[in-house]
Protein backbone atom coordinates (compact mmCIF):
# COMPACT_ATOMS: atom_id res chain seq x y z
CA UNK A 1 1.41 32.47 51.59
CA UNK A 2 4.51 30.61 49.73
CA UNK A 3 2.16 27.84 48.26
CA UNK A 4 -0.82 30.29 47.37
CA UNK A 5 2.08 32.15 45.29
CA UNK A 6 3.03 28.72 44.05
CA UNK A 7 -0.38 27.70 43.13
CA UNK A 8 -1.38 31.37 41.32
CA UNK A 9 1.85 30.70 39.46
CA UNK A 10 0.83 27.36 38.94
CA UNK A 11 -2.83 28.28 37.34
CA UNK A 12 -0.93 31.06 35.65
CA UNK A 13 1.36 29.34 33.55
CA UNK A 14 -1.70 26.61 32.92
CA UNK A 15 -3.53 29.30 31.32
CA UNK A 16 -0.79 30.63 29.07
CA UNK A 17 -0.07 27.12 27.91
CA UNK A 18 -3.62 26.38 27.12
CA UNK A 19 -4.39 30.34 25.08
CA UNK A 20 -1.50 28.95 22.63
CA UNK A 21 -2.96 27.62 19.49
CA UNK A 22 -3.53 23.96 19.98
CA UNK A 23 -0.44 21.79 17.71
CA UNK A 24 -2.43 19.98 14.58
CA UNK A 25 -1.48 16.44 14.80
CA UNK A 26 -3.40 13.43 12.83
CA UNK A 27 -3.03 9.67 12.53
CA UNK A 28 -5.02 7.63 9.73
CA UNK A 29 -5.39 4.47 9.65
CA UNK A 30 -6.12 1.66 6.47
CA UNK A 31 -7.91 -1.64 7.93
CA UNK A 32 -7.66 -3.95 4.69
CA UNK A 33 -10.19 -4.87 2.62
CA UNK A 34 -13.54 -4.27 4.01
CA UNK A 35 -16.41 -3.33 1.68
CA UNK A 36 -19.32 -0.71 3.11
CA UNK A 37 -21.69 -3.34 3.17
CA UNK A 38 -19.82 -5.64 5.70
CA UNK A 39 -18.06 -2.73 8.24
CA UNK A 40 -21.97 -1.74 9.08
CA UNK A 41 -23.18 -4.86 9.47
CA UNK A 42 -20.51 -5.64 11.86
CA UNK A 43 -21.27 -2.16 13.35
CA UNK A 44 -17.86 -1.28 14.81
CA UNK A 45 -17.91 -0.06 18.71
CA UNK A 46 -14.91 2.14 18.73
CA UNK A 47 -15.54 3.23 15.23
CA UNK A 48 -18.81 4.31 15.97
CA UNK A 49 -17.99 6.23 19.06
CA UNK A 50 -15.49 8.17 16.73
CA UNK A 51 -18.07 8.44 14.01
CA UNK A 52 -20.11 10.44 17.01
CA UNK A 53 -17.45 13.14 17.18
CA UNK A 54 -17.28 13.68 13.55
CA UNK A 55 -18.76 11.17 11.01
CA UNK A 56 -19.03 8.21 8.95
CA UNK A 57 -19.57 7.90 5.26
CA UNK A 58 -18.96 5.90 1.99
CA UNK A 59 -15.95 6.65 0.22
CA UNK A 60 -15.50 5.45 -3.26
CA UNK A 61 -12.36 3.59 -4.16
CA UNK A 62 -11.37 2.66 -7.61
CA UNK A 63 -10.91 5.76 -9.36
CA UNK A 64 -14.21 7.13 -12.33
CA UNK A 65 -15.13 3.75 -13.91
CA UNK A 66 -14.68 3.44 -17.34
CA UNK A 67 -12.67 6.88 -17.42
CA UNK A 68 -9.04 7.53 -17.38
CA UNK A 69 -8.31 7.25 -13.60
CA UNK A 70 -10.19 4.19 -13.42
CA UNK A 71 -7.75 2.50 -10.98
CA UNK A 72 -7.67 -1.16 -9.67
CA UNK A 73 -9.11 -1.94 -6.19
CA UNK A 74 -6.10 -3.72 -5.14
CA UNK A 75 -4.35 -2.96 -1.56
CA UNK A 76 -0.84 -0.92 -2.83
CA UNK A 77 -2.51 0.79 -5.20
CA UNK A 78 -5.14 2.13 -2.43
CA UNK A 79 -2.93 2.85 0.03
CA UNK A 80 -1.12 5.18 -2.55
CA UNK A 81 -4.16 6.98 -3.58
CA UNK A 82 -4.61 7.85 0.03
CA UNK A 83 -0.73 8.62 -0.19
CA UNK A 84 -0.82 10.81 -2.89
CA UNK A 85 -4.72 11.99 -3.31
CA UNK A 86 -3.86 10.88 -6.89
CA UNK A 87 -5.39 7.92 -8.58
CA UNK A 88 -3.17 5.32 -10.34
CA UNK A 89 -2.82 7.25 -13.60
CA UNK A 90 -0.58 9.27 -11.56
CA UNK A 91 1.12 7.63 -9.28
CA UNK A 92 1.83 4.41 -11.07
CA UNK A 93 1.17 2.22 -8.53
CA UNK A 94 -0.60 -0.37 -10.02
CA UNK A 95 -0.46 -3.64 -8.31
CA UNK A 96 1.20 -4.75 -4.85
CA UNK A 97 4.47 -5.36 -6.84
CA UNK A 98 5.06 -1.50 -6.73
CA UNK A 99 7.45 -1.62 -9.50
CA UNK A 100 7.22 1.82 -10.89
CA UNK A 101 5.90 4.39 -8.10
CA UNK A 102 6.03 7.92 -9.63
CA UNK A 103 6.94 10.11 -6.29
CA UNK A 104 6.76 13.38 -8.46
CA UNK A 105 3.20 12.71 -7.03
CA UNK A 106 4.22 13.38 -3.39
CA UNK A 107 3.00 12.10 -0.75
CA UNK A 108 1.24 13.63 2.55
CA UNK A 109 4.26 12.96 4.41
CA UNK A 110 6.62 14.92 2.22
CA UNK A 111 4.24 17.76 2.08
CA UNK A 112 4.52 17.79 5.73
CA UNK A 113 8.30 18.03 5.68
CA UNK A 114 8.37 20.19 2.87
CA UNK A 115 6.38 22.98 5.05
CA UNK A 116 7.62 22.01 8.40
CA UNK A 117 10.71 20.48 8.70
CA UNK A 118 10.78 19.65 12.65
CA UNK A 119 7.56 17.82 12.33
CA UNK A 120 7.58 14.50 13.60
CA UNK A 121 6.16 11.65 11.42
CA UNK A 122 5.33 7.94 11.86
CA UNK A 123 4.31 4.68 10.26
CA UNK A 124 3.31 1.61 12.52
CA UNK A 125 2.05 -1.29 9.57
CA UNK A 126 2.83 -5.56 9.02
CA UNK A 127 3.97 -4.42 5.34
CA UNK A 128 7.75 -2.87 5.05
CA UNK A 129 6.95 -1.80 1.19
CA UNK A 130 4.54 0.63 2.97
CA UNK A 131 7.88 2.74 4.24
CA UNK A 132 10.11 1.50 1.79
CA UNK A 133 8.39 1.82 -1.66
CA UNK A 134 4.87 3.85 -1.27
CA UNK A 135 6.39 6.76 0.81
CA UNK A 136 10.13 6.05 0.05
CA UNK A 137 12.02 6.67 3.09
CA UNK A 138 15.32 7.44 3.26
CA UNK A 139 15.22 7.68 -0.84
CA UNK A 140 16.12 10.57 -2.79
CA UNK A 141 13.15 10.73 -5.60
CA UNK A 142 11.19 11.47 -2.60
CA UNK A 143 13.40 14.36 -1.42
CA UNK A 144 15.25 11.96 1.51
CA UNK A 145 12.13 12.35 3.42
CA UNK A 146 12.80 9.60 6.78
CA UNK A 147 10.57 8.49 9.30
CA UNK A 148 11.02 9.78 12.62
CA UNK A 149 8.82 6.54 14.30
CA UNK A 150 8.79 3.54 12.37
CA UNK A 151 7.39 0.23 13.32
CA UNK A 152 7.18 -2.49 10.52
CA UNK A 153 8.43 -5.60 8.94
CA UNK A 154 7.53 -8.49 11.73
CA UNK A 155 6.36 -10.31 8.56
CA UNK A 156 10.01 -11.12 7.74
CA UNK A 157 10.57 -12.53 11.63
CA UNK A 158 9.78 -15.82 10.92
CA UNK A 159 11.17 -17.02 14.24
CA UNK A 160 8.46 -14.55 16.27
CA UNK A 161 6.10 -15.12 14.08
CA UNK A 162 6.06 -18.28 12.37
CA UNK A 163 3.63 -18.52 9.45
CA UNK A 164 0.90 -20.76 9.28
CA UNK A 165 -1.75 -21.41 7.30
CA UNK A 166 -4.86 -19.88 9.40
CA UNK A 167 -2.87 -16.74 9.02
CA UNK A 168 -2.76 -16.18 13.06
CA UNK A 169 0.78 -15.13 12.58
CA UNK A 170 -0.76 -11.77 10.75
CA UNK A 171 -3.35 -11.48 13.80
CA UNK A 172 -0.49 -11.65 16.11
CA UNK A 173 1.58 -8.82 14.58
CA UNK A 174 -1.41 -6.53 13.63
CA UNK A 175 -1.82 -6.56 17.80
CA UNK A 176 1.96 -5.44 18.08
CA UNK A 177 1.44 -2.97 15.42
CA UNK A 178 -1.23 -1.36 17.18
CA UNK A 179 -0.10 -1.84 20.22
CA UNK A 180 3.34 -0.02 19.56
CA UNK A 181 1.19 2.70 17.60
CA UNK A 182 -0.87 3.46 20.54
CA UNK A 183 2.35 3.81 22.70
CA UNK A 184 3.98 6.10 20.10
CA UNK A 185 1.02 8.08 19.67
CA UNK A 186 0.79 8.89 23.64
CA UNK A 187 4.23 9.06 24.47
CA UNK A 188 5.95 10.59 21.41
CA UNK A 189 3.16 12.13 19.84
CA UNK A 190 4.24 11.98 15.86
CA UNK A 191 2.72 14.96 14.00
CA UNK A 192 0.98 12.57 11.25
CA UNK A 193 1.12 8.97 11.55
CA UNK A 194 -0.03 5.96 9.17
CA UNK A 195 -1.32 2.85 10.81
CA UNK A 196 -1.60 -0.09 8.52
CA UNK A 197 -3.36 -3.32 9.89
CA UNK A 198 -4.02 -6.21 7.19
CA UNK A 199 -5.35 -9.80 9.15
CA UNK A 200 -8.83 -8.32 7.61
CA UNK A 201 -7.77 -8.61 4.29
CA UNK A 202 -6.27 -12.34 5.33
CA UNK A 203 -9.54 -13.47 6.43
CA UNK A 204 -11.39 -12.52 3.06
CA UNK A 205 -9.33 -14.23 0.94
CA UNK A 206 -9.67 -16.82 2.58
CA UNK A 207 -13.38 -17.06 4.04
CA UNK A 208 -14.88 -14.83 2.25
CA UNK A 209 -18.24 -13.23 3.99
CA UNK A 210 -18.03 -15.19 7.31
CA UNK A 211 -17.49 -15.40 10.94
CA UNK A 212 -13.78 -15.12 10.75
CA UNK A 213 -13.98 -12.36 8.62
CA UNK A 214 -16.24 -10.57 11.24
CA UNK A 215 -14.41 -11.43 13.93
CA UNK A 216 -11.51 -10.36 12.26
CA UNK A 217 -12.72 -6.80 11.97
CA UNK A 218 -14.09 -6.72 15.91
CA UNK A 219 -10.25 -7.31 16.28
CA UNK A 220 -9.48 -4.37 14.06
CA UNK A 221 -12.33 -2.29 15.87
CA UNK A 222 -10.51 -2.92 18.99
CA UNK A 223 -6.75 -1.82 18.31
CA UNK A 224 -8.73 1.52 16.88
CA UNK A 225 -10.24 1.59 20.36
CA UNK A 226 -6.47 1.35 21.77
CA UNK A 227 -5.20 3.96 19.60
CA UNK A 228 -8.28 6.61 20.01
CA UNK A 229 -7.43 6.46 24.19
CA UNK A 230 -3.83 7.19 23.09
CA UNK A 231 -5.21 10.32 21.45
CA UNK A 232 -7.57 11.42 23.83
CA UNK A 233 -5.16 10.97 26.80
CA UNK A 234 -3.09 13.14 24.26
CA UNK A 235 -5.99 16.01 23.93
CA UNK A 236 -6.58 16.10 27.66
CA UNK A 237 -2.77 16.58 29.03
CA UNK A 238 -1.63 18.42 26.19
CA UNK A 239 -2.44 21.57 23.72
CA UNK A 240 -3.09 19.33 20.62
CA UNK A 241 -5.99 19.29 18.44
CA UNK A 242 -5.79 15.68 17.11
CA UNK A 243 -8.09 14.33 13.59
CA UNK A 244 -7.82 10.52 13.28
CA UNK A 245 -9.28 8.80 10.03
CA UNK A 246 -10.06 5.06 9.58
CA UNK A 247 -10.27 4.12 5.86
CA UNK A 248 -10.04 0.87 3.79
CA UNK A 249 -8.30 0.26 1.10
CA UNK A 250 -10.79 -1.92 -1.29
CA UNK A 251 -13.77 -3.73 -1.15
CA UNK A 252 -14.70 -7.08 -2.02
CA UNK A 253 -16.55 -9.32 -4.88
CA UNK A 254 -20.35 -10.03 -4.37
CA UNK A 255 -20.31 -13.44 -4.92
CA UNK A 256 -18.42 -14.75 -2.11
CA UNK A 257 -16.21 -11.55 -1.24
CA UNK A 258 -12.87 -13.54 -1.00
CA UNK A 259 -11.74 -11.17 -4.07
CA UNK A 260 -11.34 -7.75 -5.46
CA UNK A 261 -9.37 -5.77 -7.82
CA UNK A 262 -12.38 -5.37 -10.19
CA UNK A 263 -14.94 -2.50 -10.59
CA UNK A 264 -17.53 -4.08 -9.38
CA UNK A 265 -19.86 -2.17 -6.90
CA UNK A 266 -18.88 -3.59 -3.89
CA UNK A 267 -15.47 -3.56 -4.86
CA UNK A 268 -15.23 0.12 -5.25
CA UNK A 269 -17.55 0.61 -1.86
CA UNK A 270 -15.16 2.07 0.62
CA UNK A 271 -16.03 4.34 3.75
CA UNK A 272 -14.43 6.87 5.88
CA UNK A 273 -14.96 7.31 9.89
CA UNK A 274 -13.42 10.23 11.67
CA UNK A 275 -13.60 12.25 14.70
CA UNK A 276 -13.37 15.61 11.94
CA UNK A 277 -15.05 18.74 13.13
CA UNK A 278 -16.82 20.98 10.66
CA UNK A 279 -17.32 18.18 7.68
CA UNK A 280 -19.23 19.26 4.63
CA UNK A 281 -21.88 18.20 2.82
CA UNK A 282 -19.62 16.16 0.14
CA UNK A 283 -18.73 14.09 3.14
CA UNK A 284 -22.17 13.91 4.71
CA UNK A 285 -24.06 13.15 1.61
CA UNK A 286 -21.38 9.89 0.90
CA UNK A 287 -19.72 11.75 -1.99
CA UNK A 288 -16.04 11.49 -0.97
CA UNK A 289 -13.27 9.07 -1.84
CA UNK A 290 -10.23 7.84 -0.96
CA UNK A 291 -8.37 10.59 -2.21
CA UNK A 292 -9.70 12.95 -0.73
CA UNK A 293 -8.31 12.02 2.55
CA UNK A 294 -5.01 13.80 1.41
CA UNK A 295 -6.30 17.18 1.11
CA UNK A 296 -8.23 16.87 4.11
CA UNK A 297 -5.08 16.35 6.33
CA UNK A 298 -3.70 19.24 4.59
CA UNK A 299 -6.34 21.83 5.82
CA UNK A 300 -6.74 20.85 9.12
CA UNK A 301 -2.77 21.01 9.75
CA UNK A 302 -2.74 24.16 7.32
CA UNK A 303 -0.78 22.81 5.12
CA UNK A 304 0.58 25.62 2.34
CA UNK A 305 0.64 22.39 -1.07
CA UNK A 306 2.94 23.93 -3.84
CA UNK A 307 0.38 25.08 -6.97
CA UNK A 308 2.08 22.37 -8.95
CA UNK A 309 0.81 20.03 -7.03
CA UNK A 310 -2.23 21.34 -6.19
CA UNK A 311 -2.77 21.23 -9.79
CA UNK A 312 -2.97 17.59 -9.45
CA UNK A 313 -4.79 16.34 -6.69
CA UNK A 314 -7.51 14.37 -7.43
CA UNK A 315 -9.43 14.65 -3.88
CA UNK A 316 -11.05 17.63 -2.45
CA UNK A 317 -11.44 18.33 1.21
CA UNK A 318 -13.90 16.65 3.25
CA UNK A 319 -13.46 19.48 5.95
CA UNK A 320 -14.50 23.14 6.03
CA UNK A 321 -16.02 24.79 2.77
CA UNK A 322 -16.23 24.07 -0.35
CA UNK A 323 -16.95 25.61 -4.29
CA UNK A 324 -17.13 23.33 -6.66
CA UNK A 325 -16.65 19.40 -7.02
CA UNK A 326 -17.35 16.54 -9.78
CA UNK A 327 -15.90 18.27 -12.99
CA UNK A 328 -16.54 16.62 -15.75
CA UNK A 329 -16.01 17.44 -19.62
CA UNK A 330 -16.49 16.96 -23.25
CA UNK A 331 -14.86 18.19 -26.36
CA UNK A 332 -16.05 17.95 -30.20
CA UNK A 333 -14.46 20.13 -32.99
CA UNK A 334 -12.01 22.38 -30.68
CA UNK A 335 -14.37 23.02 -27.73
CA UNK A 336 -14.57 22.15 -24.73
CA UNK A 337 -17.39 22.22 -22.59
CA UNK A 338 -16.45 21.81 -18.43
CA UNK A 339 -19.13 21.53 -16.14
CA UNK A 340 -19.28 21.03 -12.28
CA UNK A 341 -21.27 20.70 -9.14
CA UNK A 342 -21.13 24.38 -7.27
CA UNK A 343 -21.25 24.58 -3.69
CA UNK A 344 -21.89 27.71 -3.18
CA UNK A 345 -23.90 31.05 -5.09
CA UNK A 346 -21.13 33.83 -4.88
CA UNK A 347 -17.68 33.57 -6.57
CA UNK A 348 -16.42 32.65 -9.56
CA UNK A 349 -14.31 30.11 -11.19
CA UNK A 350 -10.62 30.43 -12.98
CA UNK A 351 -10.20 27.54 -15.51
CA UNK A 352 -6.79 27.31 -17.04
CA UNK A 353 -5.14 24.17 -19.43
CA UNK A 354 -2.06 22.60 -20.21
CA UNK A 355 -1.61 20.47 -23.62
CA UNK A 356 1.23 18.78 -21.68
CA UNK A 357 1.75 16.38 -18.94
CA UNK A 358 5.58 17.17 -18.07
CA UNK A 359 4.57 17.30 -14.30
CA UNK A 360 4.87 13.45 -14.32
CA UNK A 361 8.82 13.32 -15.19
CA UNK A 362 9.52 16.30 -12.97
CA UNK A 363 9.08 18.70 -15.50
CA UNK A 364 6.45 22.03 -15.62
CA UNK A 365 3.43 22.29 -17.34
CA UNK A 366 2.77 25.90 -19.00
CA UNK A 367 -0.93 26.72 -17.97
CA UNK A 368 -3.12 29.32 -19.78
CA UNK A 369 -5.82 30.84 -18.38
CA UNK A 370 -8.72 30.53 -20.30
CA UNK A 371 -11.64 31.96 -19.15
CA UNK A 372 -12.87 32.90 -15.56
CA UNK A 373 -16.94 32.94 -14.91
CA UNK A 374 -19.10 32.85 -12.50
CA UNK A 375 -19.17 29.40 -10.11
CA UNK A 376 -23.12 29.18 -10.43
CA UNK A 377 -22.97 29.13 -14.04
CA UNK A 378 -22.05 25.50 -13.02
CA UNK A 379 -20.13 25.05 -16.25
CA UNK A 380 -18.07 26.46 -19.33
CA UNK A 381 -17.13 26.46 -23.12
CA UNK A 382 -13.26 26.65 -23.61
CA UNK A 383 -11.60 27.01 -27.51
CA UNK A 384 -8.46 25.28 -27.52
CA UNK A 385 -8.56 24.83 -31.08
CA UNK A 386 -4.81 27.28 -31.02
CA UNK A 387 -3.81 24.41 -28.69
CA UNK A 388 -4.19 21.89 -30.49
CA UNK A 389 -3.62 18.15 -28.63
CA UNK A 390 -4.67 14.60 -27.70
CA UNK A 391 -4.20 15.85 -24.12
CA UNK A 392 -5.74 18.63 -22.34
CA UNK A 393 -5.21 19.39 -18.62
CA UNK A 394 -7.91 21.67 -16.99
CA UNK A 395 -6.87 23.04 -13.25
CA UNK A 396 -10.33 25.05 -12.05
CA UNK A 397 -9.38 27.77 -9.32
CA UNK A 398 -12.53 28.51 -6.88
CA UNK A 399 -12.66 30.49 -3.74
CA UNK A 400 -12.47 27.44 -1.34
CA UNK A 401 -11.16 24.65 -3.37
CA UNK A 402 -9.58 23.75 -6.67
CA UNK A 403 -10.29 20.75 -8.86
CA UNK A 404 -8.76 18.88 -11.65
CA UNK A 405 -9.77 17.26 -14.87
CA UNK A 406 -8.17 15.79 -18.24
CA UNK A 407 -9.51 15.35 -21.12
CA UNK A 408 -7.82 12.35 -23.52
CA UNK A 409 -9.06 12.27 -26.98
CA UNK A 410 -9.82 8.70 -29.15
CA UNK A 411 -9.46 6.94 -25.70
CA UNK A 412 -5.79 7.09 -25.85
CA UNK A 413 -4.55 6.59 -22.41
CA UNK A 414 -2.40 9.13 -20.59
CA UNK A 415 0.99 7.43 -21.29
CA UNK A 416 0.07 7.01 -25.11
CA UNK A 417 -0.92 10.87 -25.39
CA UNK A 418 2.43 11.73 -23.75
C-alpha cells in the first residue's frame, strides 16, 4: 500500500510539473560563410532532420541593394544584424574591425535581460570580439548586460592550439566549441544561447568551392547534430519548449567563392533552418533575412521590445502571423507615397514619421501620426510638406506586426542627413 501511495504521488506531482507552461528557451547558431547554393548541395543530415520539424529557407543577407541599408556581406557585420535585427546603417558595424558598434541598437540578449532579469544566457564561439564587442559584456553602453555561460577565445591559446597554415587549429577549437555548447545546453540549460563556429569560413578563403570546403561543412553539420540531442534530451526530461536556428553569416563570390563582402547574388544568398513551429508564409516562400531572426526569438519567448526599439527593427517575424511586410516609398514635391505587401484582408494600418534620427545617440524621436487606413489598401499618400527634411522616418503599426522604412532625399546617406 506504502509504494502505491508513493507511486500515485509520484504520477501526481509528474502531472502538475508537466500542466505548467513549458520555459521558452532558444539557441542559434552562425556557421560562417556558406552561400544557399553550396549548404544544399552538400545537403546537411542533421540540418535536414531539423528542417523536418520546422523548415528551411533562403534568407537574404546584405541589407536592400543599392538602398540605404545596403550593408556589406562581411562576417561582424552579419553576426550583428542577427544581433540587433538592424542592418549596418544602424548598428555601425561595418567591417570585422568593429570599431564603432552603436549598442543604442540593442541586442537580443539585452532585450532578454531587460524583460527578465534571472534569465540565463550563453555564448559558446572561436571569436572573443563576439562577447566582447558585438554584444558588449560586462560594458556599460550595453546596460552591463554579462554572460551567464561563456565559452570563447581558444584562438589566443597558441600553446593548445598552435596555428598552422591548413587552418586545422580552427577545426580543432570549433569541435571544443560545440562540444562545450552541447554540454551547457543539456546540463545548464541557458535561456538563449549563440553558437558561433567559423573553420567554414577558413576553408573558403582558402579553397574556394571544393572538397575541403564540403567537408568542412559535414563537420559543421555534425556539431549541429551534437547540439540538437542536447536539446531534445532537454525537451524530453524537462518542461521546456526549445527553437534552435542555424544561419550564416554571408555568402560567397561566383567565380571561385573564396570571397565575399560584395553584393553580388551569391554573396547576399543566405538561408535559415529551424525546428520553428507555426512559420509563415514570408518564411516558406524564401522571403526572410537575417534580421529577421531577432524578432523571431522575441515572439516565441514573448518578449515585451520597448516601442523605441520596435520602431527600429528592420526584420519581421518568421513565426506566427503576420500584416504587412516589404515597405517601400517614394517622395516628390512634399508627398510621400508608402506602399507594402499585406498579409492579411481585415485591419488597418497606423503610419507615423519622425524628421529626426536622435534614436541613434540615445536620444527620442518625436513621432506624428499621420494617417491610419485600411491594410488592404496596400499603400498610402503622406504630406509632410509642414515637416519639412532630408530625413523622414516612417514606423507602420499593423495588427500582427510593425515595419520600418526611411526615406533619405538627394541620396544623402543617413549620417550626412543627421
Amino acid at each position: 500500500m506504502k509504494h502505491l501511495i508513493i507511486f500515485c504521488l509520484s504520477l501526481f506531482a509528474a502531472s502538475v510539473l508537466f500542466a505548467q507552461p513549458k520555459t521558452k528557451k532558444t539557441v542559434y547558431i552562425i556557421i560562417d560563410g556558406i552561400p544557399a547554393d553550396v549548404i544544399e548541395k552538400v545537403n546537411p543530415v542533421h540540418m535536414n532532420e531539423i528542417a523536418k520539424a520546422g523548415g528551411y529557407a533562403h534568407a537574404m543577407v546584405g541589407g536592400e541593394k543599392n538602398g540605404y541599408s545596403q550593408t556589406p556581406t562581411i562576417s561582424a557585420v552579419g553576426y550583428n544584424s542577427i544581433l540587433t535585427g538592424t542592418w549596418v546603417n544602424k548598428h555601425n558595424v561595418w567591417d570585422n574591425d568593429i570599431q564603432d558598434p552603436n549598442y543604442n541598437y540593442k541586442s537580443i540578449f539585452r532585450i532578454l535581460k531587460e524583460n527578465n532579469p534571472e534569465k540565463k544566457i550563453g555564448i559558446f564561439s572561436s571569436w572573443t570580439d563576439n562577447r566582447t564587442r558585438l554584444v558588449g559584456d560586462d560594458l556599460a553602453a550595453t546596460g552591463n548586460i554579462h554572460f551567464d555561460y561563456k565559452f570563447d577565445g581558444l584562438e589566443l591559446d597558441t600553446v593548445n592550439y598552435p596555428h598552422d597554415k591548413e587552418s586545422a587549429y580552427m577545426h580543432n577549437i570549433d569541435t571544443k566549441v560545440a562540444e562545450v555548447a552541447a554540454s551547457s545546453i543539456k546540463t545548464n540549460a541557458p535561456d538563449l544561447s549563440w553558437v558561433y563556429l567559423e573553420y567554414t569560413d577558413d576553408m573558403g578563403h582558402k579553397y574556394g568551392d571544393s572538397p575541403q570546403f564540403y567537408k568542412a561543412i559535414k563537420y559543421a553539420d555534425d556539431y549541429v547534430g551534437q547540439i540538437w540531442q542536447a536539446i531534445q534530451y532537454r525537451e524530453k526530461n524537462f518542461n521546456e519548449d526549445w527553437l534552435i536556428i542555424i544561419t550564416t553569416d554571408h555568402g560567397r563570390t561566383a567565380e571561385t567563392g573564396k570571397g565575399h563582402g560584395g553584393q553580388s547574388d551569391r554573396e547576399r544568398a543566405g538561408w535559415i533552418f529551424t525546428n520553428a513551429k507555426n512559420l509563415n508564409g514570408y518564411f516558406k516562400n524564401n522571403q526572410a533575412s537575417i534580421v529577421d531572426i531577432f524578432p523571431t526569438i522575441a515572439r516565441f519567448m514573448n518578449l515585451q521590445i520597448p516601442l523605441e526599439t520596435a520602431r527600429e527593427v528592420d526584420g519581421v517575424p518568421l513565426i506566427g502571423a503576420l500584416s504587412l511586410t516589404n515597405a517601400a516609398a517614394q517622395y516628390k514635391d512634399g508627398i510621400i507615397t508608402i506602399g507594402w505587401q499585406a498579409k492579411a484582408k481585415a485591419g488597418s494600418v497606423k503610419i507615423w514619421a519622425s524628421a529626426t534620427n536622435n534614436y541613434k545617440e540615445g536620444g527620442e524621436d518625436k513621432f506624428e501620426l499621420l494617417k491610419t487606413v485600411p491594410l488592404a489598401d496596400k499603400k498610402a499618400t503622406l504630406n509632410v510638406k509642414d515637416m519639412p527634411s532630408a530625413f523622414y522616418k516612417l514606423f507602420l503599426q499593423g495588427p500582427d506586426n510593425n515595419l520600418n522604412h526611411w526615406v533619405i532625399l538627394n541620396n544623402k546617406t543617413a549620417d550626412k542627413t543627421n
